[in-house]
Structures are given as structure tokens and as C-alpha cells.
Protein backbone atom coordinates (compact mmCIF):
# COMPACT_ATOMS: atom_id res chain seq x y z
CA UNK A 1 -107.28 -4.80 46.72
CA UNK A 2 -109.56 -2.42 46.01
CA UNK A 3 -108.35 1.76 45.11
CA UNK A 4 -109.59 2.52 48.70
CA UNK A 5 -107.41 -0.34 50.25
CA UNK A 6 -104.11 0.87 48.28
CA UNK A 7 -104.72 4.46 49.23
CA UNK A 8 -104.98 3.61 53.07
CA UNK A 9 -101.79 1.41 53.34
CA UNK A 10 -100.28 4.30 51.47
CA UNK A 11 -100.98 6.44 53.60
CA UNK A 12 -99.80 4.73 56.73
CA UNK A 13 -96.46 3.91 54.49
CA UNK A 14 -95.89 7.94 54.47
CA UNK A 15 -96.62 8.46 57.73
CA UNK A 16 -98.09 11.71 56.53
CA UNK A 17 -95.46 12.71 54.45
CA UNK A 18 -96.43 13.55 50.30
CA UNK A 19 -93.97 12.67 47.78
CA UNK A 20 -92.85 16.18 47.45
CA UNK A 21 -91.98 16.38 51.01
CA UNK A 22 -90.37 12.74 50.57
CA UNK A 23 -88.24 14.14 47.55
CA UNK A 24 -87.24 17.81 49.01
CA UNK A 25 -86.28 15.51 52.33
CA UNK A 26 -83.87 13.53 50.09
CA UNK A 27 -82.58 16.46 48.42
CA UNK A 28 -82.07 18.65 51.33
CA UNK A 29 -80.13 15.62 52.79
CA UNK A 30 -77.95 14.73 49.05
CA UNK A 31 -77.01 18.87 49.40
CA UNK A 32 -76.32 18.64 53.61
CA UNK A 33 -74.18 15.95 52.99
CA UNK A 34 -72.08 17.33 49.87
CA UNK A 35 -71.71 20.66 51.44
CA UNK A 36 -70.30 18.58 54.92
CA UNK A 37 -67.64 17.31 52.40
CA UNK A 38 -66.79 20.07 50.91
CA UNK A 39 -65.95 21.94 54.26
CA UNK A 40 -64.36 18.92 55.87
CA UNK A 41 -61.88 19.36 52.69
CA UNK A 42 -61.47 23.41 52.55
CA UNK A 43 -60.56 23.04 56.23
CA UNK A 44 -58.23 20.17 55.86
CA UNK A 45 -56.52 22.08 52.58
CA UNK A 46 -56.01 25.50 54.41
CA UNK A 47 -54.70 24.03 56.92
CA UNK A 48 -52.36 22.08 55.37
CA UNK A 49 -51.46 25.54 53.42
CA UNK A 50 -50.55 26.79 56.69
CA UNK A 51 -47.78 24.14 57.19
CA UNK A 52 -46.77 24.75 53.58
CA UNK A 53 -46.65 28.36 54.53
CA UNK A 54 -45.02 28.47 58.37
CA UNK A 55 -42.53 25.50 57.39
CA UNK A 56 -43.45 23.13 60.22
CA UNK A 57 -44.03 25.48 62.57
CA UNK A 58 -46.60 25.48 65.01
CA UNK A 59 -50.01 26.62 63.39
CA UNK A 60 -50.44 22.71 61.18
CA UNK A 61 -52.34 20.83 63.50
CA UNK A 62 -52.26 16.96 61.66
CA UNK A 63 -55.21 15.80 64.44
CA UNK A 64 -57.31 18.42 62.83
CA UNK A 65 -57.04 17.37 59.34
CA UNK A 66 -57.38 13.68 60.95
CA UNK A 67 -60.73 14.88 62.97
CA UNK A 68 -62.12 16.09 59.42
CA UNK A 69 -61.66 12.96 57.58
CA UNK A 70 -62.69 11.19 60.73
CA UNK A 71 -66.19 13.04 60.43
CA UNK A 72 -66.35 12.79 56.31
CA UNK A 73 -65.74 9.06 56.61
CA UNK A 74 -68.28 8.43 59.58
CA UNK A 75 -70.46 10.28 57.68
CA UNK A 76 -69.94 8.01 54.54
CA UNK A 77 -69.86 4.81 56.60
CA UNK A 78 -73.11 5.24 57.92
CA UNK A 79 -74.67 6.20 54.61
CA UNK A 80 -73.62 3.01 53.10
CA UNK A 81 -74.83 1.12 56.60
CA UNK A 82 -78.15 2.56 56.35
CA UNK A 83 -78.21 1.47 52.88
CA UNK A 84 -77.30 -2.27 53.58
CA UNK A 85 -80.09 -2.72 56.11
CA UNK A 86 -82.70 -1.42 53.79
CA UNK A 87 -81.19 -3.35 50.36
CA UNK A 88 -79.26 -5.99 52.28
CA UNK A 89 -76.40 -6.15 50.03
CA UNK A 90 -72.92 -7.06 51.02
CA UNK A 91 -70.71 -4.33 48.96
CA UNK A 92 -72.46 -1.66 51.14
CA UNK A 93 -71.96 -3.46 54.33
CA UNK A 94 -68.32 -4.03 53.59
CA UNK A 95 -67.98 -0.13 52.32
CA UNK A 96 -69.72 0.50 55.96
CA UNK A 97 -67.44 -1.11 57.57
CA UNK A 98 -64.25 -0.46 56.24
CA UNK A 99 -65.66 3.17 56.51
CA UNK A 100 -66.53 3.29 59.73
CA UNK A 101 -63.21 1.53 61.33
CA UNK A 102 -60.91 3.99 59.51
CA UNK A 103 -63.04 6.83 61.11
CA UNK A 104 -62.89 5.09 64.33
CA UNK A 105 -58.96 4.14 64.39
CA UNK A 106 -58.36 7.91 63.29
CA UNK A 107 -60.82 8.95 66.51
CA UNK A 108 -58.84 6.92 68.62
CA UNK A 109 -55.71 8.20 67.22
CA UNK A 110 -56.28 11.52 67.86
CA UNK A 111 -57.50 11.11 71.64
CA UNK A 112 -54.52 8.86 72.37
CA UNK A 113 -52.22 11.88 71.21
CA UNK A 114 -54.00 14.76 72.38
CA UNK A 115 -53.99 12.95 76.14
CA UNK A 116 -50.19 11.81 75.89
CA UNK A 117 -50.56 8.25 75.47
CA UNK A 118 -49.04 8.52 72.24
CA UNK A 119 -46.34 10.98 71.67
């Protein structure tokens, strides 16, 4: 291949995207995700201070706290998902799934007892 060859396939690789863009994409999406996390926890912890502080009364609500980690742990499940299809190894599909099932049984959980199926 000649420079003229490799430039042209790299261009239609990019899709019109630079490296820069490519690397400020990643980043904005590493920050996105960390700062998801860290809310997901602050909201889980204060509200779990508010059960500490009313002494089971009515203001800890355990399906929120559930709903949080449900989110967090989709959101970690398909991270490692995406990552198996692109680098095909097993330890992120079985992170992926594990992952994604816990997020999913705690989603289930919490619509079963909000509707009155489960008490």
C-alpha cells in the first residue's frame, strides 16, 4: 500500500472523526460514567442516613437504593458487553452477564413490590 492508500482507509475508519476528537470522546465518556457512580452512591448513602436518622420510619425507601445500583450495574454490564464484542474475550462476557442479571433481578424486584405482587 502506498501513503495515499493508508490515508484513505483511514479516513473512512474515522468516519470523520481526528484523534483528538476520538480521545476527548473517550474521556468525556471515562468522566460521564465516574460521575454516574458517584451520584448513584451519594444518593444511595443519604438515603440510607435518613433511615439511620428517622429509625425505620417512613422517609428510607430500600427500592430506591435498589433502583441506583440497578442503574450503576447496568451501566457496568454493558461496558464490559461492549467490550467483549469488540475483544471477544470471555472474562468480560461473563462480568456482562453476571452484571447485567443482578441489575435486571433488582429491576424486577422493585416493580414486583412497588405493584403489590410482592409484599
Amino acid at each position: 500500500m502506498n501513503k495515499e492508500e493508508i490515508l484513505a482507509k483511514s479516513r473512512a475508519e474515522n468516519k470523520g472523526q481526528d484523534e483528538r476528537e476520538k480521545q476527548v470522546l473517550i474521556k468525556a465518556g471515562q468522566i460521564a460514567f465516574t460521575v454516574g457512580g458517584v451520584m448513584c452512591m451519594l444518593i444511595a448513602l443519604f438515603n440510607s442516613i435518613l433511615e439511620m436518622v428517622d429509625q425505620g420510619g417512613t422517609r428510607f425507601d430500600p427500592k430506591l437504593n435498589t433502583l441506583l445500583w440497578a442503574i450503576y450495574l447496568s451501566m457496568l454490564g454493558s461496558l464490559f458487553l461492549y467490550k467483549y464484542i469488540k475483544l471477544k474475550k470471555k472474562h468480560e462476557l461473563i462480568l456482562a452477564i453476571v452484571l447485567l442479571t443482578i441489575s435486571l433481578a433488582g429491576t424486577v424486584w422493585v416493580a414486583l413490590t412497588m405493584t403489590g405482587v410482592l409484599a
